[in-house]
Protein backbone atom coordinates (compact mmCIF):
# COMPACT_ATOMS: atom_id res chain seq x y z
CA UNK A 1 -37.76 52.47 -46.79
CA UNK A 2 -37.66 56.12 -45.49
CA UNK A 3 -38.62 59.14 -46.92
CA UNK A 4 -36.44 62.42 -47.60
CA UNK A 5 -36.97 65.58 -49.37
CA UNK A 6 -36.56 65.64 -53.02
CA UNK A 7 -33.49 68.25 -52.64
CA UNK A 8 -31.20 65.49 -50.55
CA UNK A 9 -31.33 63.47 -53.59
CA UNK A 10 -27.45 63.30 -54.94
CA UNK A 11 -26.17 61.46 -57.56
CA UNK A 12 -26.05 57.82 -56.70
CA UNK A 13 -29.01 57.53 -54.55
CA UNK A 14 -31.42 54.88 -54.68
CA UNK A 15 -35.55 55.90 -55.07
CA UNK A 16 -38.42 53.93 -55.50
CA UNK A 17 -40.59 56.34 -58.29
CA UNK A 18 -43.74 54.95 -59.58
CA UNK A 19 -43.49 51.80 -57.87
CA UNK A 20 -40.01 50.93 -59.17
CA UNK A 21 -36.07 51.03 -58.16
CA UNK A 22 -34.38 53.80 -59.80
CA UNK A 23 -31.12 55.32 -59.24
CA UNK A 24 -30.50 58.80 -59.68
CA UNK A 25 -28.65 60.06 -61.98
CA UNK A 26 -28.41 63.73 -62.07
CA UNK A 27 -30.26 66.39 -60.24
CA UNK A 28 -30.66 70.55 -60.70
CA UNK A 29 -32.36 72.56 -58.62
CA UNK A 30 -34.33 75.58 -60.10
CA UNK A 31 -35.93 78.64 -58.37
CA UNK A 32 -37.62 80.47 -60.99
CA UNK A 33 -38.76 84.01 -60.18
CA UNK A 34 -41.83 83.41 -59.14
CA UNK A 35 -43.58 80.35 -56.36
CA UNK A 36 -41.62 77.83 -54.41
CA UNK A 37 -37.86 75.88 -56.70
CA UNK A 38 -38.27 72.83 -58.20
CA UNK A 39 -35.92 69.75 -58.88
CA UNK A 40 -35.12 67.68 -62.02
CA UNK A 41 -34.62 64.46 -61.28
CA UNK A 42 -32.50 62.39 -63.60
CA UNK A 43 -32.78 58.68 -62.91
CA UNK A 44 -32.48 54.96 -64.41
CA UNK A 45 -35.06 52.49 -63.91
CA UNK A 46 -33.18 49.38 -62.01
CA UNK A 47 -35.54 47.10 -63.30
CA UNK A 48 -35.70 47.75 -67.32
CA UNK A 49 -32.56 50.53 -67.35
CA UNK A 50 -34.90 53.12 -69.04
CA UNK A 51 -33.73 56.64 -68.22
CA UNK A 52 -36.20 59.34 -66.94
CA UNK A 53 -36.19 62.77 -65.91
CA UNK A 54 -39.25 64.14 -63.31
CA UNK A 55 -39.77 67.69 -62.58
CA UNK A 56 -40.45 67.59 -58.15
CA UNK A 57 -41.32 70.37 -56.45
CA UNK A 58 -38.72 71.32 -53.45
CA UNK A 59 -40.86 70.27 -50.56
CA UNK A 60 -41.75 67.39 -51.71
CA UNK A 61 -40.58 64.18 -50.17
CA UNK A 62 -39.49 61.04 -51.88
CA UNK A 63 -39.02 57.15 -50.72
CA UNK A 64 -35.64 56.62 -50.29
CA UNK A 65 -34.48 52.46 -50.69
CA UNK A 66 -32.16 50.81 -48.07
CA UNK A 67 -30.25 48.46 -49.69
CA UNK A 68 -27.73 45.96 -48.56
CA UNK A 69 -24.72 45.83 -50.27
CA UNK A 70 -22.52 42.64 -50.59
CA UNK A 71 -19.27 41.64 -52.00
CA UNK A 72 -19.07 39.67 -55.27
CA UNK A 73 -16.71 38.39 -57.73
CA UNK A 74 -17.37 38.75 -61.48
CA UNK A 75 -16.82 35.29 -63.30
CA UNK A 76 -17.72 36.12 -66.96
CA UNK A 77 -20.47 37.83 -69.34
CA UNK A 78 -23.14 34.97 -70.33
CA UNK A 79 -24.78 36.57 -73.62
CA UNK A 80 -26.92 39.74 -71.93
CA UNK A 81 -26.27 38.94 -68.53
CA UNK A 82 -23.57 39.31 -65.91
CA UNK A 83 -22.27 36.23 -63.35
CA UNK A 84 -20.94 37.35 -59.99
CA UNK A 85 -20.36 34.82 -57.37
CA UNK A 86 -20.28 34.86 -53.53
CA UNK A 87 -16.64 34.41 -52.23
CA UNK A 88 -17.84 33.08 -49.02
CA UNK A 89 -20.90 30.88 -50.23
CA UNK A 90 -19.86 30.09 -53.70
CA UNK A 91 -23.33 31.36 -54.29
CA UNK A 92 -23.68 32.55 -58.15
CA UNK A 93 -26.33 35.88 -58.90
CA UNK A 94 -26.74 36.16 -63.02
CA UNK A 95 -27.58 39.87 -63.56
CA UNK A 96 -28.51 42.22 -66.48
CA UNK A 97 -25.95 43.70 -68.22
CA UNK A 98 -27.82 47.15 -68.55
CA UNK A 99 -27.36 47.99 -64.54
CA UNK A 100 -23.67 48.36 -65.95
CA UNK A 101 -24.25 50.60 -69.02
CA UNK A 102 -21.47 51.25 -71.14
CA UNK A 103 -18.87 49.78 -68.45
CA UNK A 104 -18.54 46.23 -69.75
CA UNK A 105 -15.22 47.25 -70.93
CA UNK A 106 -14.00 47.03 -67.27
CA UNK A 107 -15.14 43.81 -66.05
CA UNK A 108 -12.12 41.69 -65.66
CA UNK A 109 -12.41 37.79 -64.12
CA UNK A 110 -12.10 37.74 -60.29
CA UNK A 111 -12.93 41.54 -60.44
CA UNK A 112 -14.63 42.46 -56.73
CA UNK A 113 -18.24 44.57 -56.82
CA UNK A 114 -20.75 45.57 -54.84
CA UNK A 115 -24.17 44.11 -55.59
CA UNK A 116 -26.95 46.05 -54.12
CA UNK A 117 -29.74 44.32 -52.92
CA UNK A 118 -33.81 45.38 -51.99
CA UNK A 119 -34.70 42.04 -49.87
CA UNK A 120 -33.55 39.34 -51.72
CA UNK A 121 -33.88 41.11 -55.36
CA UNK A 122 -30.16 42.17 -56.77
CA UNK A 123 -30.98 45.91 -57.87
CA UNK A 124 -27.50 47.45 -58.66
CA UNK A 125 -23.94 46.92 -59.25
CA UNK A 126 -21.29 49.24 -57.43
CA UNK A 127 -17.98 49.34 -59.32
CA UNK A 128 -14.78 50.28 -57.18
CA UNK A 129 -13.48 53.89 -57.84
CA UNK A 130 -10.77 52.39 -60.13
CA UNK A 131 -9.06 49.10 -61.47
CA UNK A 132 -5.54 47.93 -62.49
CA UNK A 133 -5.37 46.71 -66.49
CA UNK A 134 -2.63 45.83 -68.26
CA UNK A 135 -1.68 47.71 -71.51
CA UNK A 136 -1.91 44.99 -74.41
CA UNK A 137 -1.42 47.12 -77.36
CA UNK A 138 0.41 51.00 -77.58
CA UNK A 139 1.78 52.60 -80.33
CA UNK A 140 5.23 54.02 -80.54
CA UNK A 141 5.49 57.54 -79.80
CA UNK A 142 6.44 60.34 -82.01
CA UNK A 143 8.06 63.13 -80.42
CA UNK A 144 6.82 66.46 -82.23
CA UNK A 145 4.85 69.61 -81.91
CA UNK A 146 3.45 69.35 -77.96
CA UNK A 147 2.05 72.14 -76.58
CA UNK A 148 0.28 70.30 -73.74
CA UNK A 149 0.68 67.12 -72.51
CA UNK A 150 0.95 64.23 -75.26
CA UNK A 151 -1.01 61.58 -75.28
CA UNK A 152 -2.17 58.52 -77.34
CA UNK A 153 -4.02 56.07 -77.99
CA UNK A 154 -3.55 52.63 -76.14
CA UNK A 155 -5.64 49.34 -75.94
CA UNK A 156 -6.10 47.38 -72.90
CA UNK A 157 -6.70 43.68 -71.45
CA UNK A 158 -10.75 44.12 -71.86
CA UNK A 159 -10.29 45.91 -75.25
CA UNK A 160 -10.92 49.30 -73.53
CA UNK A 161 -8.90 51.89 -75.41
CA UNK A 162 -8.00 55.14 -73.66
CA UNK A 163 -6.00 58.26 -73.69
CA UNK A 164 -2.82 57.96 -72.02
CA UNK A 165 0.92 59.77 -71.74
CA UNK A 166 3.77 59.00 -74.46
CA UNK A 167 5.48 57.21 -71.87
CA UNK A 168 3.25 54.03 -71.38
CA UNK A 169 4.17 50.63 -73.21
CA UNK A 170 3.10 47.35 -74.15
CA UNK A 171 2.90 45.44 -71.03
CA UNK A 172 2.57 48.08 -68.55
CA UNK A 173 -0.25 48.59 -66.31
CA UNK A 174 -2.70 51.29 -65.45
CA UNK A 175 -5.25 52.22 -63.26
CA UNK A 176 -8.23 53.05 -64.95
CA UNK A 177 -11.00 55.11 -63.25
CA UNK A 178 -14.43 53.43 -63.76
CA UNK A 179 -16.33 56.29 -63.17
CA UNK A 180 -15.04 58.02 -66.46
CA UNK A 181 -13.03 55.46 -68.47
CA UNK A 182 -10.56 57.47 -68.58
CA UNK A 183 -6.93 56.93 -67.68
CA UNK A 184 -5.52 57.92 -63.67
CA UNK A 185 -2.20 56.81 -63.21
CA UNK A 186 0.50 54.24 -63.78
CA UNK A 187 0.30 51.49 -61.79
């Protein structure tokens, strides 16, 4: 672990607070008129997934976690946890499904993640920037009244349903950006 000031913090760093893993979430930076700025921290506890904020005071310095990040391959969701394997070990990790919050819809079999790691403890999963699904239900479009750019409704593979152009059919694929859930691009 090393330490670094509270206002290098950026979203998707990894503190230990309180004695715990969280990663952060959020920050703002305040200077109010009078005395030194301070920082609200928004973070999520790696451990339980509870989400805090803490007030910091600029100067102040925080432990910052070095963790190792390795490849892994989802295989499936096992009732409240995750199961990622090692493609070079065969080695299966079963993980929380909270360190995922609200992106379950993405997971796809064979999908490739990062699993962050503090020693031998699995901390965190890093999802790649976006991922290919096929289109498995999309209604027929209507041309009409379209000031900006139409779009509808459409399901995917994983059940995910998004906003996306007239254009797109049944069958189709599309990249999806994990970050947002929100349609990118044909594929």
């Amino acid at each position: 672990m090393s330490k670094a000031k509270v206002t290098a913090l950026v979203k998707g760093s990894y503190i230990e607070h309180k004695s715990k893993p969280q990663q952060v979430l959020s920050t703002a930076f305040h200077h109010p008129g009078r005395g030194g700025g301070v920082c609200v921290v928004r973070m999520k506890n790696l451990i339980n997934g509870s989400v805090i904020e803490e007030t910091f005071k600029s100067s102040e310095q925080v432990e910052m976690l070095d963790l190792q990040s390795k490849e892994m391959q989802f295989l499936y969701i096992d009732g409240e946890d995750l199961v990622f394997m090692d493609p070079r070990s065969y080695e299966q990790i079963t993980l929380p499904n909270h360190l995922l919050e609200g992106k379950l819809q993405i997971l796809t079999p064979e999908l490739k993640a990062y699993v962050l790691f503090d020693d031998d403890e699995a901390l965190a999963i890093s999802l790649p920037p976006k991922v290919i699904l096929t289109v498995t239900e999309s209604p027929e479009s209507v041309a009409g009244n379209t000031v900006n750019a139409a779009k509808k409704t459409v399901t995917l593979e994983t059940g995910l349903e998004v906003l996306a152009p007239l254009f797109i059919k049944k069958g189709e694929r599309v990249t999806v950006d994990t970050d947002t859930l929100q349609y990118a691009s044909r594929a």
